[in-house]
PDB file of N, CA and C in Angstrom:
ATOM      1  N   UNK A   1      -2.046  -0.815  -7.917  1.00  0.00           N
ATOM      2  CA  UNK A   1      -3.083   0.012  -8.497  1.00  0.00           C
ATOM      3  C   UNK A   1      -2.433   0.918  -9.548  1.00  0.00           C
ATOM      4  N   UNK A   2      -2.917   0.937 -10.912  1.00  0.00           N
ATOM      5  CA  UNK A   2      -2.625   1.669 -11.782  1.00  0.00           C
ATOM      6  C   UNK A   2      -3.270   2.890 -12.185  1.00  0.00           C
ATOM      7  N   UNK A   3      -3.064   4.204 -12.227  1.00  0.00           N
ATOM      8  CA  UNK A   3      -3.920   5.761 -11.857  1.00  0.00           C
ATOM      9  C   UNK A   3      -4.348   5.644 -13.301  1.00  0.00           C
ATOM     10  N   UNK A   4      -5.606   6.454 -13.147  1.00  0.00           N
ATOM     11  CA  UNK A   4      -6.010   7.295 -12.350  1.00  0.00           C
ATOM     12  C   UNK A   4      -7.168   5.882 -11.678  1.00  0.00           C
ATOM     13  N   UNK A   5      -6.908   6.155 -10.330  1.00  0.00           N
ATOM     14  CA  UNK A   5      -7.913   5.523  -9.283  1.00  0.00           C
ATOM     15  C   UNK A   5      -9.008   7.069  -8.382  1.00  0.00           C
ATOM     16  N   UNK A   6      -9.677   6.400  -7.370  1.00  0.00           N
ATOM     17  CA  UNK A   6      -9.795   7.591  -6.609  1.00  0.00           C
ATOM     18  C   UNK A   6      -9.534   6.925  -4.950  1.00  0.00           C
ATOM     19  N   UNK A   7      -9.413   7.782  -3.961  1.00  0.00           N
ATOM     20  CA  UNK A   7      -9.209   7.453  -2.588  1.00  0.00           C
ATOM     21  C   UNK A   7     -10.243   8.394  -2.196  1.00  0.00           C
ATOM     22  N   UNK A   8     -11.178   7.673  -1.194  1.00  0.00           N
ATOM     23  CA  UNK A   8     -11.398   8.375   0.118  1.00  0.00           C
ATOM     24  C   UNK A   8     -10.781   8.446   1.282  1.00  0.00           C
ATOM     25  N   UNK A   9     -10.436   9.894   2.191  1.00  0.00           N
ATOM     26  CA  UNK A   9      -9.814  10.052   2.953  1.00  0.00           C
ATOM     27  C   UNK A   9     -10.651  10.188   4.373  1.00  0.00           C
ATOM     28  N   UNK A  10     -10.734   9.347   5.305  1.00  0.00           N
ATOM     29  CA  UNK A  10     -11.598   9.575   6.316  1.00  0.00           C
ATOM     30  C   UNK A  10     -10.996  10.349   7.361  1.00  0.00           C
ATOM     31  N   UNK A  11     -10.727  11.274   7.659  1.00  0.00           N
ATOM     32  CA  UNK A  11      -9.757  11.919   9.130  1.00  0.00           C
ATOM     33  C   UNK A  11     -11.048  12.458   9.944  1.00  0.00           C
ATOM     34  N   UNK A  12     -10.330  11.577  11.580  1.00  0.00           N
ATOM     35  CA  UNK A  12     -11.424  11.992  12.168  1.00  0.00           C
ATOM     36  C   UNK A  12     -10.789  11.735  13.732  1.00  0.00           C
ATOM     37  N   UNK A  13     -11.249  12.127  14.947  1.00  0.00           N
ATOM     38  CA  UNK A  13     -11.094  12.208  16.272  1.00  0.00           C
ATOM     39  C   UNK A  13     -12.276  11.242  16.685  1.00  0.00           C
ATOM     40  N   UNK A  14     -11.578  10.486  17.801  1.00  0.00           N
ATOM     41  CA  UNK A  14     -12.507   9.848  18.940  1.00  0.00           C
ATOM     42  C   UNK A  14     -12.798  10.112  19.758  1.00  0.00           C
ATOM     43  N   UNK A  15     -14.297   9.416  20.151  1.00  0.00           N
ATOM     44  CA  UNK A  15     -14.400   9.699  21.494  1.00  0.00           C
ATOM     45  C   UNK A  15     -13.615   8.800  22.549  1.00  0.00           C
ATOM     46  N   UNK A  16     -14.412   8.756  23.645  1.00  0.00           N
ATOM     47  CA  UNK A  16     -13.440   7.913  24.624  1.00  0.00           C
ATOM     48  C   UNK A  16     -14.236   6.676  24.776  1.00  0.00           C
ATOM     49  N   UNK A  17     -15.358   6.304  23.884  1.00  0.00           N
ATOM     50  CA  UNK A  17     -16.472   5.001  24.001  1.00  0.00           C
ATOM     51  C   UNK A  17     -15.917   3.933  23.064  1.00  0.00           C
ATOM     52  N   UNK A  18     -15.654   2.690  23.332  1.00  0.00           N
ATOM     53  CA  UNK A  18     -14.772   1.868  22.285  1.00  0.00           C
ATOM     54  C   UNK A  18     -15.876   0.929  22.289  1.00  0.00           C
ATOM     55  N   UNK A  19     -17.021   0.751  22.915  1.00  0.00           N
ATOM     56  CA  UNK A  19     -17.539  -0.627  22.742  1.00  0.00           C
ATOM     57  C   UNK A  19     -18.192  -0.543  21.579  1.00  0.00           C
ATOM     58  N   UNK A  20     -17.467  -1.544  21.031  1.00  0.00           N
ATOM     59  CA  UNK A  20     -18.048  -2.334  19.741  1.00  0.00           C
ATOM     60  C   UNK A  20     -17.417  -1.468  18.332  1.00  0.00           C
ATOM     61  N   UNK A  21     -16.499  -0.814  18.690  1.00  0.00           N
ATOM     62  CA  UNK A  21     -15.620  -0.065  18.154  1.00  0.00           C
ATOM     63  C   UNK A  21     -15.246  -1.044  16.974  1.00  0.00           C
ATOM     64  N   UNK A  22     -13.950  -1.722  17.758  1.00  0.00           N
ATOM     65  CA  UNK A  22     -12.924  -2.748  16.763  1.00  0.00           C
ATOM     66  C   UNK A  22     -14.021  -3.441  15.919  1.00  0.00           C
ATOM     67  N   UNK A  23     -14.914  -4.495  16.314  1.00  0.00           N
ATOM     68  CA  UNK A  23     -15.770  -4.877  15.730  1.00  0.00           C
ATOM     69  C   UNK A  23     -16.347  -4.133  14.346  1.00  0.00           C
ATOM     70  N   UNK A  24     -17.027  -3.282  14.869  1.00  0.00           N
ATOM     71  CA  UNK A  24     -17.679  -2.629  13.549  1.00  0.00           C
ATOM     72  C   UNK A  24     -16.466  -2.227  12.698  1.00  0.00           C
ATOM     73  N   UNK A  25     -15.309  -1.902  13.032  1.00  0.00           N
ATOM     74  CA  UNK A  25     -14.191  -1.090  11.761  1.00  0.00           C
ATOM     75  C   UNK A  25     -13.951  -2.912  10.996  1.00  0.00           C
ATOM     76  N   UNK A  26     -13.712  -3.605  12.152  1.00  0.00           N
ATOM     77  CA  UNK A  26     -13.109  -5.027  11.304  1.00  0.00           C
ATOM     78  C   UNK A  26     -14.408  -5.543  10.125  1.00  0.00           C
ATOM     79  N   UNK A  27     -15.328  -5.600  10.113  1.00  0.00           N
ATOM     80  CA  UNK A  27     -16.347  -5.804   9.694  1.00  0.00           C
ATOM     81  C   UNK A  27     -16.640  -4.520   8.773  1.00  0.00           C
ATOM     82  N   UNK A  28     -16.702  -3.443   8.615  1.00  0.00           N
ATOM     83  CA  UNK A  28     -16.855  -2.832   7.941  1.00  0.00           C
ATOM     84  C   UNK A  28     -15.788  -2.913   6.614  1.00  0.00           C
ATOM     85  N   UNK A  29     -14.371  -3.031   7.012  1.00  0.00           N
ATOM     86  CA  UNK A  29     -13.168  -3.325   6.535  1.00  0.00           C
ATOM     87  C   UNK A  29     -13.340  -4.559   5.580  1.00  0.00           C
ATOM     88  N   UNK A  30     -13.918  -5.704   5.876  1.00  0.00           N
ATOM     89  CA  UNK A  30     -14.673  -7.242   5.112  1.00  0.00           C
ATOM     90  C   UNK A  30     -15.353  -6.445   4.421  1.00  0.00           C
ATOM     91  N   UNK A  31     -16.480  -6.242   4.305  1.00  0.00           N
ATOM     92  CA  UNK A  31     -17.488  -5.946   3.969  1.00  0.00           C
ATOM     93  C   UNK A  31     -17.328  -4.872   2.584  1.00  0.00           C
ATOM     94  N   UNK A  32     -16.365  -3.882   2.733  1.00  0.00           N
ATOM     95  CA  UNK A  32     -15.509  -3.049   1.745  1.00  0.00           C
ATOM     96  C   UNK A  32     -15.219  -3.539   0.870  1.00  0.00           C
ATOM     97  N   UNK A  33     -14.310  -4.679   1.136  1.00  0.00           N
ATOM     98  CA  UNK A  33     -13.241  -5.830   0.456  1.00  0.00           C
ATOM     99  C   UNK A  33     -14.188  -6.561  -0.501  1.00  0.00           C
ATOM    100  N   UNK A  34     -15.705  -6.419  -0.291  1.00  0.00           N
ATOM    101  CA  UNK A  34     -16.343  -7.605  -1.193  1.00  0.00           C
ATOM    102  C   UNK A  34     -17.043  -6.488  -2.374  1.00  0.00           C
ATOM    103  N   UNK A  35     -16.955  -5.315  -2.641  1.00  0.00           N
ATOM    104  CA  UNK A  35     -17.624  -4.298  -3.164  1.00  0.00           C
ATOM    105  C   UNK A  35     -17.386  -4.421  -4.352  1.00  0.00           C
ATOM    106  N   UNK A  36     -17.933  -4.065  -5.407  1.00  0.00           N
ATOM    107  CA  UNK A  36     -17.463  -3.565  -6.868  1.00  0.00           C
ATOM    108  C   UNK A  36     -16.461  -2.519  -6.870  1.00  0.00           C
ATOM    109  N   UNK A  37     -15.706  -2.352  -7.217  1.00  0.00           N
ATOM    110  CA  UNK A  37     -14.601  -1.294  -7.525  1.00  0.00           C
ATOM    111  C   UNK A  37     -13.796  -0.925  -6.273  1.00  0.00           C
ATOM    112  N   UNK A  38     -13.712  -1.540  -4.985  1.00  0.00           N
ATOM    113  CA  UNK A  38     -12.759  -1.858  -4.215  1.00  0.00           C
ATOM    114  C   UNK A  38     -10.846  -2.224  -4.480  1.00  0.00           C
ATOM    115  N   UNK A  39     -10.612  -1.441  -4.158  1.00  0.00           N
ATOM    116  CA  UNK A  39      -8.693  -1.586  -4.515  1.00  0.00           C
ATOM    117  C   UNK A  39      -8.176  -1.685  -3.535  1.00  0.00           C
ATOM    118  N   UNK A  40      -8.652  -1.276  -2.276  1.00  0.00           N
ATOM    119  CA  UNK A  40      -7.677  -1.441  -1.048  1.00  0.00           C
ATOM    120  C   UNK A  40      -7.717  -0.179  -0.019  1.00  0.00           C
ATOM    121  N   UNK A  41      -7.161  -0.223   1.262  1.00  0.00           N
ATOM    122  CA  UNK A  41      -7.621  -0.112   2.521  1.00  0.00           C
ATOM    123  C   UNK A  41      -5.520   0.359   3.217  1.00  0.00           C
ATOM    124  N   UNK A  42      -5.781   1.372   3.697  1.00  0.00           N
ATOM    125  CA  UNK A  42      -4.902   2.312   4.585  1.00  0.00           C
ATOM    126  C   UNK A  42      -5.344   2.547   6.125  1.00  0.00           C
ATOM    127  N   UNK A  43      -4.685   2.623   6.900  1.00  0.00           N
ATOM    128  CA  UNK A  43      -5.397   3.513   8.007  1.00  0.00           C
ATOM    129  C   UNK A  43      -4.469   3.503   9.064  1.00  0.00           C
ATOM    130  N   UNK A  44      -4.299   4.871  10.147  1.00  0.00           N
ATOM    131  CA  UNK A  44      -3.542   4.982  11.183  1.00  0.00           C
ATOM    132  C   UNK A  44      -3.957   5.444  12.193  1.00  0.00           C
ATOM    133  N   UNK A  45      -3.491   5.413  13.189  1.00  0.00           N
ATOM    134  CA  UNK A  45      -4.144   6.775  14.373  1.00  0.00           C
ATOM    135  C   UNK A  45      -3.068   6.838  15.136  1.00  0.00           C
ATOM    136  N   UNK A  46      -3.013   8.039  15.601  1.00  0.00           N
ATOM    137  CA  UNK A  46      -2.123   8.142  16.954  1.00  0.00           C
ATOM    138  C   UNK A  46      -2.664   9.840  17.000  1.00  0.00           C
ATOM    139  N   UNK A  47      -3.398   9.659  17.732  1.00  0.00           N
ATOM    140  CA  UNK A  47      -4.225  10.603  18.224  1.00  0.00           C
ATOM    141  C   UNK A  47      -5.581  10.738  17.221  1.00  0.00           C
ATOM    142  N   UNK A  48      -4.912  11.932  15.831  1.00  0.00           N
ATOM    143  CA  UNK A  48      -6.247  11.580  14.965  1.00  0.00           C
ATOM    144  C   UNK A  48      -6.367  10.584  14.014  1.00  0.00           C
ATOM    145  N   UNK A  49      -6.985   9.989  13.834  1.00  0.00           N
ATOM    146  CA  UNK A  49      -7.452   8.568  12.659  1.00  0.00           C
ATOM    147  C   UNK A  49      -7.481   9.081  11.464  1.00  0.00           C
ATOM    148  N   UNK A  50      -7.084   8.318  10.205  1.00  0.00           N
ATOM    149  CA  UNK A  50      -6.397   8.895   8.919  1.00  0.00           C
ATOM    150  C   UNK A  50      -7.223   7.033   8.537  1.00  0.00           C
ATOM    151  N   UNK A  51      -8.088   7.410   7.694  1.00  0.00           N
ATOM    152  CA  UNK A  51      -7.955   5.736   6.840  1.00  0.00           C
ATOM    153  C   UNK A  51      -8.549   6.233   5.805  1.00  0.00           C
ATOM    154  N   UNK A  52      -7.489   5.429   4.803  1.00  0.00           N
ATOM    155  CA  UNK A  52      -7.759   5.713   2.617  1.00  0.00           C
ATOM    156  C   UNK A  52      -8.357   4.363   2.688  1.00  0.00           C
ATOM    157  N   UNK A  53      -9.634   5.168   1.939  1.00  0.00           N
ATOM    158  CA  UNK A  53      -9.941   3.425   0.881  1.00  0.00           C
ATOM    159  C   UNK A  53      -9.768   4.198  -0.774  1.00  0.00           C
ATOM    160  N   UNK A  54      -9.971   2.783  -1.364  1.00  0.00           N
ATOM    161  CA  UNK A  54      -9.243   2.993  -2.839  1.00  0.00           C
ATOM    162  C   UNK A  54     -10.137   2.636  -3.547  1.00  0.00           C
ATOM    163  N   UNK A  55     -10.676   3.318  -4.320  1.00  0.00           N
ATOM    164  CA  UNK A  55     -11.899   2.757  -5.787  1.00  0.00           C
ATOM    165  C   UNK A  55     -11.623   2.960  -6.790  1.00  0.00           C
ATOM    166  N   UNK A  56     -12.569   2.369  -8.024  1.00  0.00           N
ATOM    167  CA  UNK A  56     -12.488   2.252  -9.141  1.00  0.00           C
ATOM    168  C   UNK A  56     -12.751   3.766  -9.724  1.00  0.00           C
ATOM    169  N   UNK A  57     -13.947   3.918  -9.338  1.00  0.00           N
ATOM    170  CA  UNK A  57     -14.797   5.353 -10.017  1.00  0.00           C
ATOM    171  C   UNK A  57     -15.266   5.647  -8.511  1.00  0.00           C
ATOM    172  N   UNK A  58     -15.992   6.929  -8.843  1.00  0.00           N
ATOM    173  CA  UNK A  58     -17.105   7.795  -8.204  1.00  0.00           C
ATOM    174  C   UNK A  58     -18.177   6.785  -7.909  1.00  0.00           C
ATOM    175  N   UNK A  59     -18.717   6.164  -8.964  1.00  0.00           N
ATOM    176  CA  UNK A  59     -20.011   5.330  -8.796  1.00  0.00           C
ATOM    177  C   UNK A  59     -19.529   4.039  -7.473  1.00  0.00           C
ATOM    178  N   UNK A  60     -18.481   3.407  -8.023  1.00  0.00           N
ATOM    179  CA  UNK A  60     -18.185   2.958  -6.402  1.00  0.00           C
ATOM    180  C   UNK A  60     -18.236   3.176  -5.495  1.00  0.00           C
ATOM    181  N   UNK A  61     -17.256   4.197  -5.216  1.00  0.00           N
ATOM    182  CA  UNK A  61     -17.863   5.060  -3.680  1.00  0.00           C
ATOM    183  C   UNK A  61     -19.028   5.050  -3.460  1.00  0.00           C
ATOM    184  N   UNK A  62     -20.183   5.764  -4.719  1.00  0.00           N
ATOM    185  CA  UNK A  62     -21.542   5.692  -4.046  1.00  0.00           C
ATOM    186  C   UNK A  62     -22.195   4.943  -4.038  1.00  0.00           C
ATOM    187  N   UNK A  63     -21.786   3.814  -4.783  1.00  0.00           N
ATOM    188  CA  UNK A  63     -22.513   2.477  -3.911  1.00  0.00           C
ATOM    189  C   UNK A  63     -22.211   1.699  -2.797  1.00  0.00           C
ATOM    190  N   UNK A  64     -21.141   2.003  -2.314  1.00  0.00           N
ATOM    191  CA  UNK A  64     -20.627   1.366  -1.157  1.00  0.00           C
ATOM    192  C   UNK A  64     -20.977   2.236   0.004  1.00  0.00           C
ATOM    193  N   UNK A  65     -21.010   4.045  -0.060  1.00  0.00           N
ATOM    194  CA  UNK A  65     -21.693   4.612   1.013  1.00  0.00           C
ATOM    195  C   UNK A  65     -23.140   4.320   1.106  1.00  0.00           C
ATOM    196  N   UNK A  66     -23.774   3.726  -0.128  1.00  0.00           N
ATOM    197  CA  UNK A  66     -25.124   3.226   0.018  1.00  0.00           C
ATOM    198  C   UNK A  66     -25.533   2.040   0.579  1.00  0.00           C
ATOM    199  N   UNK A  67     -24.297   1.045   1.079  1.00  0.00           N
ATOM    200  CA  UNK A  67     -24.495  -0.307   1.802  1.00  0.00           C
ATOM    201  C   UNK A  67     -25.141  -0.129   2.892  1.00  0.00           C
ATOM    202  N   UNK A  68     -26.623  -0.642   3.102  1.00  0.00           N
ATOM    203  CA  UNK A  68     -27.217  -0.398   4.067  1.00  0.00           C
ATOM    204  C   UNK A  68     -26.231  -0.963   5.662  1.00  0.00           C
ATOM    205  N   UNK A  69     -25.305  -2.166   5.904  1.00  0.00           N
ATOM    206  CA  UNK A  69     -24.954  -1.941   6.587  1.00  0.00           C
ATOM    207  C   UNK A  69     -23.822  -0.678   6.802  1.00  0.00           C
ATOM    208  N   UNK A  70     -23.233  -0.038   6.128  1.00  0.00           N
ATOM    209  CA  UNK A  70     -22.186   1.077   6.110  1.00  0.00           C
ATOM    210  C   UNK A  70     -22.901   2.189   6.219  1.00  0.00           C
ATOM    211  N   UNK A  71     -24.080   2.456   5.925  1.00  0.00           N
ATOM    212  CA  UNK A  71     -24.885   3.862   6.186  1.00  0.00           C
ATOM    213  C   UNK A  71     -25.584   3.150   7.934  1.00  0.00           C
ATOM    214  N   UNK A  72     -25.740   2.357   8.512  1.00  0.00           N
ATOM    215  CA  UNK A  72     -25.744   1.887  10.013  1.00  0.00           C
ATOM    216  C   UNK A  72     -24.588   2.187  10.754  1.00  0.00           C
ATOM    217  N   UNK A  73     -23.550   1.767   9.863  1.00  0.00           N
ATOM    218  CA  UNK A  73     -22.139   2.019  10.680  1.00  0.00           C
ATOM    219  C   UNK A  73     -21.740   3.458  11.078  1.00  0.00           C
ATOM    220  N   UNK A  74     -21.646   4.062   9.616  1.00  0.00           N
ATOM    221  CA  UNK A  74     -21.911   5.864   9.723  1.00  0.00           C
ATOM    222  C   UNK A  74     -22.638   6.454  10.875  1.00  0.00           C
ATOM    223  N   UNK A  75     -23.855   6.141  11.068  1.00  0.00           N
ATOM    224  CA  UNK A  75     -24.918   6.616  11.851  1.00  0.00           C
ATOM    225  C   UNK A  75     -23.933   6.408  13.167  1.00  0.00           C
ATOM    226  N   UNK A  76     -24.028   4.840  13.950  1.00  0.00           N
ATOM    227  CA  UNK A  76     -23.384   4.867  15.143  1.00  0.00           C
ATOM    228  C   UNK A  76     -22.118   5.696  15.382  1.00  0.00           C
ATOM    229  N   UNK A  77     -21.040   5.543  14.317  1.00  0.00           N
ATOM    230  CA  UNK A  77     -20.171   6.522  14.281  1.00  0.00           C
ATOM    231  C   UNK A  77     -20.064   8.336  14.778  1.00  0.00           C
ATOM    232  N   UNK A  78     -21.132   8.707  14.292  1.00  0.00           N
ATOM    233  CA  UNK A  78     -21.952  10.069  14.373  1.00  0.00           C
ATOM    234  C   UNK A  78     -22.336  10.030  15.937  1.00  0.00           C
ATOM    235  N   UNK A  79     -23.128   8.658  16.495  1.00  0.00           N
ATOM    236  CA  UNK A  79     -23.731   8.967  17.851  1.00  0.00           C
ATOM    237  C   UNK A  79     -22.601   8.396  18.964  1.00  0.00           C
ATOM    238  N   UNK A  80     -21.764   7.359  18.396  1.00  0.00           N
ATOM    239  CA  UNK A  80     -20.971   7.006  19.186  1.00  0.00           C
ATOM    240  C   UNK A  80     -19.595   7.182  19.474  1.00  0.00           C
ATOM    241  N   UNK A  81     -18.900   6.908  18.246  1.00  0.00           N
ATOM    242  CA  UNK A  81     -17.327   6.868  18.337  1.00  0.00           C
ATOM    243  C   UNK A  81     -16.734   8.308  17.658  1.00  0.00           C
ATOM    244  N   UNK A  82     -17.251   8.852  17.127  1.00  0.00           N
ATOM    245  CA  UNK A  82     -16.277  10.008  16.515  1.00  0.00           C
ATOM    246  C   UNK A  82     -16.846  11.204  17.548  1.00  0.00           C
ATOM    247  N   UNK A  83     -15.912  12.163  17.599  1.00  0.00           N
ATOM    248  CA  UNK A  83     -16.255  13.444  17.909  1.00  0.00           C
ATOM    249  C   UNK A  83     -16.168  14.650  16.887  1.00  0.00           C
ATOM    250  N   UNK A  84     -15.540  14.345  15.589  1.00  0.00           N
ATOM    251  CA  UNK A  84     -15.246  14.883  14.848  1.00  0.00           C
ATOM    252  C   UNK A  84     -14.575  13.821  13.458  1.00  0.00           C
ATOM    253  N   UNK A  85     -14.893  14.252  12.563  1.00  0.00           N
ATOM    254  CA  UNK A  85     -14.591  13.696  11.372  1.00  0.00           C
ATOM    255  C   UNK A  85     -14.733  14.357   9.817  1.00  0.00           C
ATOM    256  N   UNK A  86     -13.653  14.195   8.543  1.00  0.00           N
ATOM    257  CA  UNK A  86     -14.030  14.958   7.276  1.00  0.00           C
ATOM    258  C   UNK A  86     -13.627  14.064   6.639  1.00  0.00           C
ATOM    259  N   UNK A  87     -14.377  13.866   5.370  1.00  0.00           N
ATOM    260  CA  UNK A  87     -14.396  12.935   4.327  1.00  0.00           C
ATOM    261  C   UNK A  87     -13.971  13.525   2.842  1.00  0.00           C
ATOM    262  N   UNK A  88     -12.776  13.219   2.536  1.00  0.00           N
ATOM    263  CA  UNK A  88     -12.333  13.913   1.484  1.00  0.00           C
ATOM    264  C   UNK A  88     -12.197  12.724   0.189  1.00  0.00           C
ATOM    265  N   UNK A  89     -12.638  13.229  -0.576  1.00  0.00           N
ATOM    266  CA  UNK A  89     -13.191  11.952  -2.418  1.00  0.00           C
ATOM    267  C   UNK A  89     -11.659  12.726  -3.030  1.00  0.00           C
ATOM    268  N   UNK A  90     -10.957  11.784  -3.395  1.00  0.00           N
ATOM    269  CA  UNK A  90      -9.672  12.406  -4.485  1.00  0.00           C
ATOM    270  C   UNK A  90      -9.510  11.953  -5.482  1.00  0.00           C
ATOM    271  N   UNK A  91      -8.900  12.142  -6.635  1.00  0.00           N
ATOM    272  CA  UNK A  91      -8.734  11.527  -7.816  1.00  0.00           C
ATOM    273  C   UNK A  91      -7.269  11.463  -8.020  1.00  0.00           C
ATOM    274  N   UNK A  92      -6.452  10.116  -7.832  1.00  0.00           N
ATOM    275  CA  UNK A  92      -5.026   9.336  -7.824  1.00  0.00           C
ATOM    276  C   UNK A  92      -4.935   9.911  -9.086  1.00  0.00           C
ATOM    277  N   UNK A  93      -3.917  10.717  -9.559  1.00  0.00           N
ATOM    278  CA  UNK A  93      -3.586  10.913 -11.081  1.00  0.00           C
ATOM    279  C   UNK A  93      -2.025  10.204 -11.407  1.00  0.00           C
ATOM    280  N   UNK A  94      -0.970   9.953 -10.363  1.00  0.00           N
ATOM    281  CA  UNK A  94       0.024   9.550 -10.125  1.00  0.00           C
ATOM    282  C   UNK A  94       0.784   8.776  -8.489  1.00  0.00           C
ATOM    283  N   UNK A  95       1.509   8.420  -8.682  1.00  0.00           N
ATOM    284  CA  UNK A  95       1.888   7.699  -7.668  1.00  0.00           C
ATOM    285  C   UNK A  95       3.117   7.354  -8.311  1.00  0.00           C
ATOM    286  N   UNK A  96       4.529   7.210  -6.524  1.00  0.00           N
ATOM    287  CA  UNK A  96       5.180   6.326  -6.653  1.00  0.00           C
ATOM    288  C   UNK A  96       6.001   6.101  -5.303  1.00  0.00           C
ATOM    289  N   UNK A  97       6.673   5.161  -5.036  1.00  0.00           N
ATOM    290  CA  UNK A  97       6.682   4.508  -3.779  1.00  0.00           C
ATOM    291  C   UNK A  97       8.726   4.825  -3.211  1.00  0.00           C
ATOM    292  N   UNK A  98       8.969   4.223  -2.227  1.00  0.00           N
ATOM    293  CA  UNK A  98      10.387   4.140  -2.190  1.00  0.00           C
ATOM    294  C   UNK A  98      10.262   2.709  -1.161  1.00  0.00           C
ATOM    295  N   UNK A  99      11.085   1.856  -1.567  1.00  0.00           N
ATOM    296  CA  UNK A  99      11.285   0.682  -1.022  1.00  0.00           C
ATOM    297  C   UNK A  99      10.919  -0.456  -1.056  1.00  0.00           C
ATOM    298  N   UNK A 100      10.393  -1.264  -0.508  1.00  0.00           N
ATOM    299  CA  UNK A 100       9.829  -2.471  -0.755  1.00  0.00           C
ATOM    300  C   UNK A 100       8.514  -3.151  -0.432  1.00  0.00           C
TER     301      UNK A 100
END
């Protein structure tokens, strides 16, 4: 990816309910991947959950939070799996890496 890009930063806590958890992230994760202005996909947890996605513009993002299945996913998220979560929009102005 060559800057300026933008990342969304999802950080967020779980609950202790996993069903249908993996599913919906793997599928949501596809579903990302087929978007207009899609660049790519981060994510960790060990305790709290940290996942970057990578876009073209602003207008990406808001068409992809407008995917009627991803505004479904959100929702269950809200009633099911998160207990807490913040969504931070950034603008990549630079980057650079160490290794391989």
């Amino acid at each position: 990816m060559k800057p300026p890009y933008y990342a969304v930063i999802f950080s967020n806590t779980r609950t202790s309910v996993n069903d249908g958890y993996s599913e919906m992230a793997a599928e949501m994760e596809a579903l990302a991947k087929q978007q207009p202005g899609y660049l790519g996909f981060e994510s960790a947890r060990d305790g709290l959950g940290i996942s970057v996605s990578y876009w073209e513009s602003l207008d990406a993002i808001a068409a992809w939070k407008a995917v009627s299945e991803h505004e479904f996913a959100q929702k269950e998220g809200q009633r099911i799996w998160y207990s807490w979560y913040k969504v931070r929009i950034c603008k990549v102005e630079r980057e650079y890496e160490f290794g391989s």
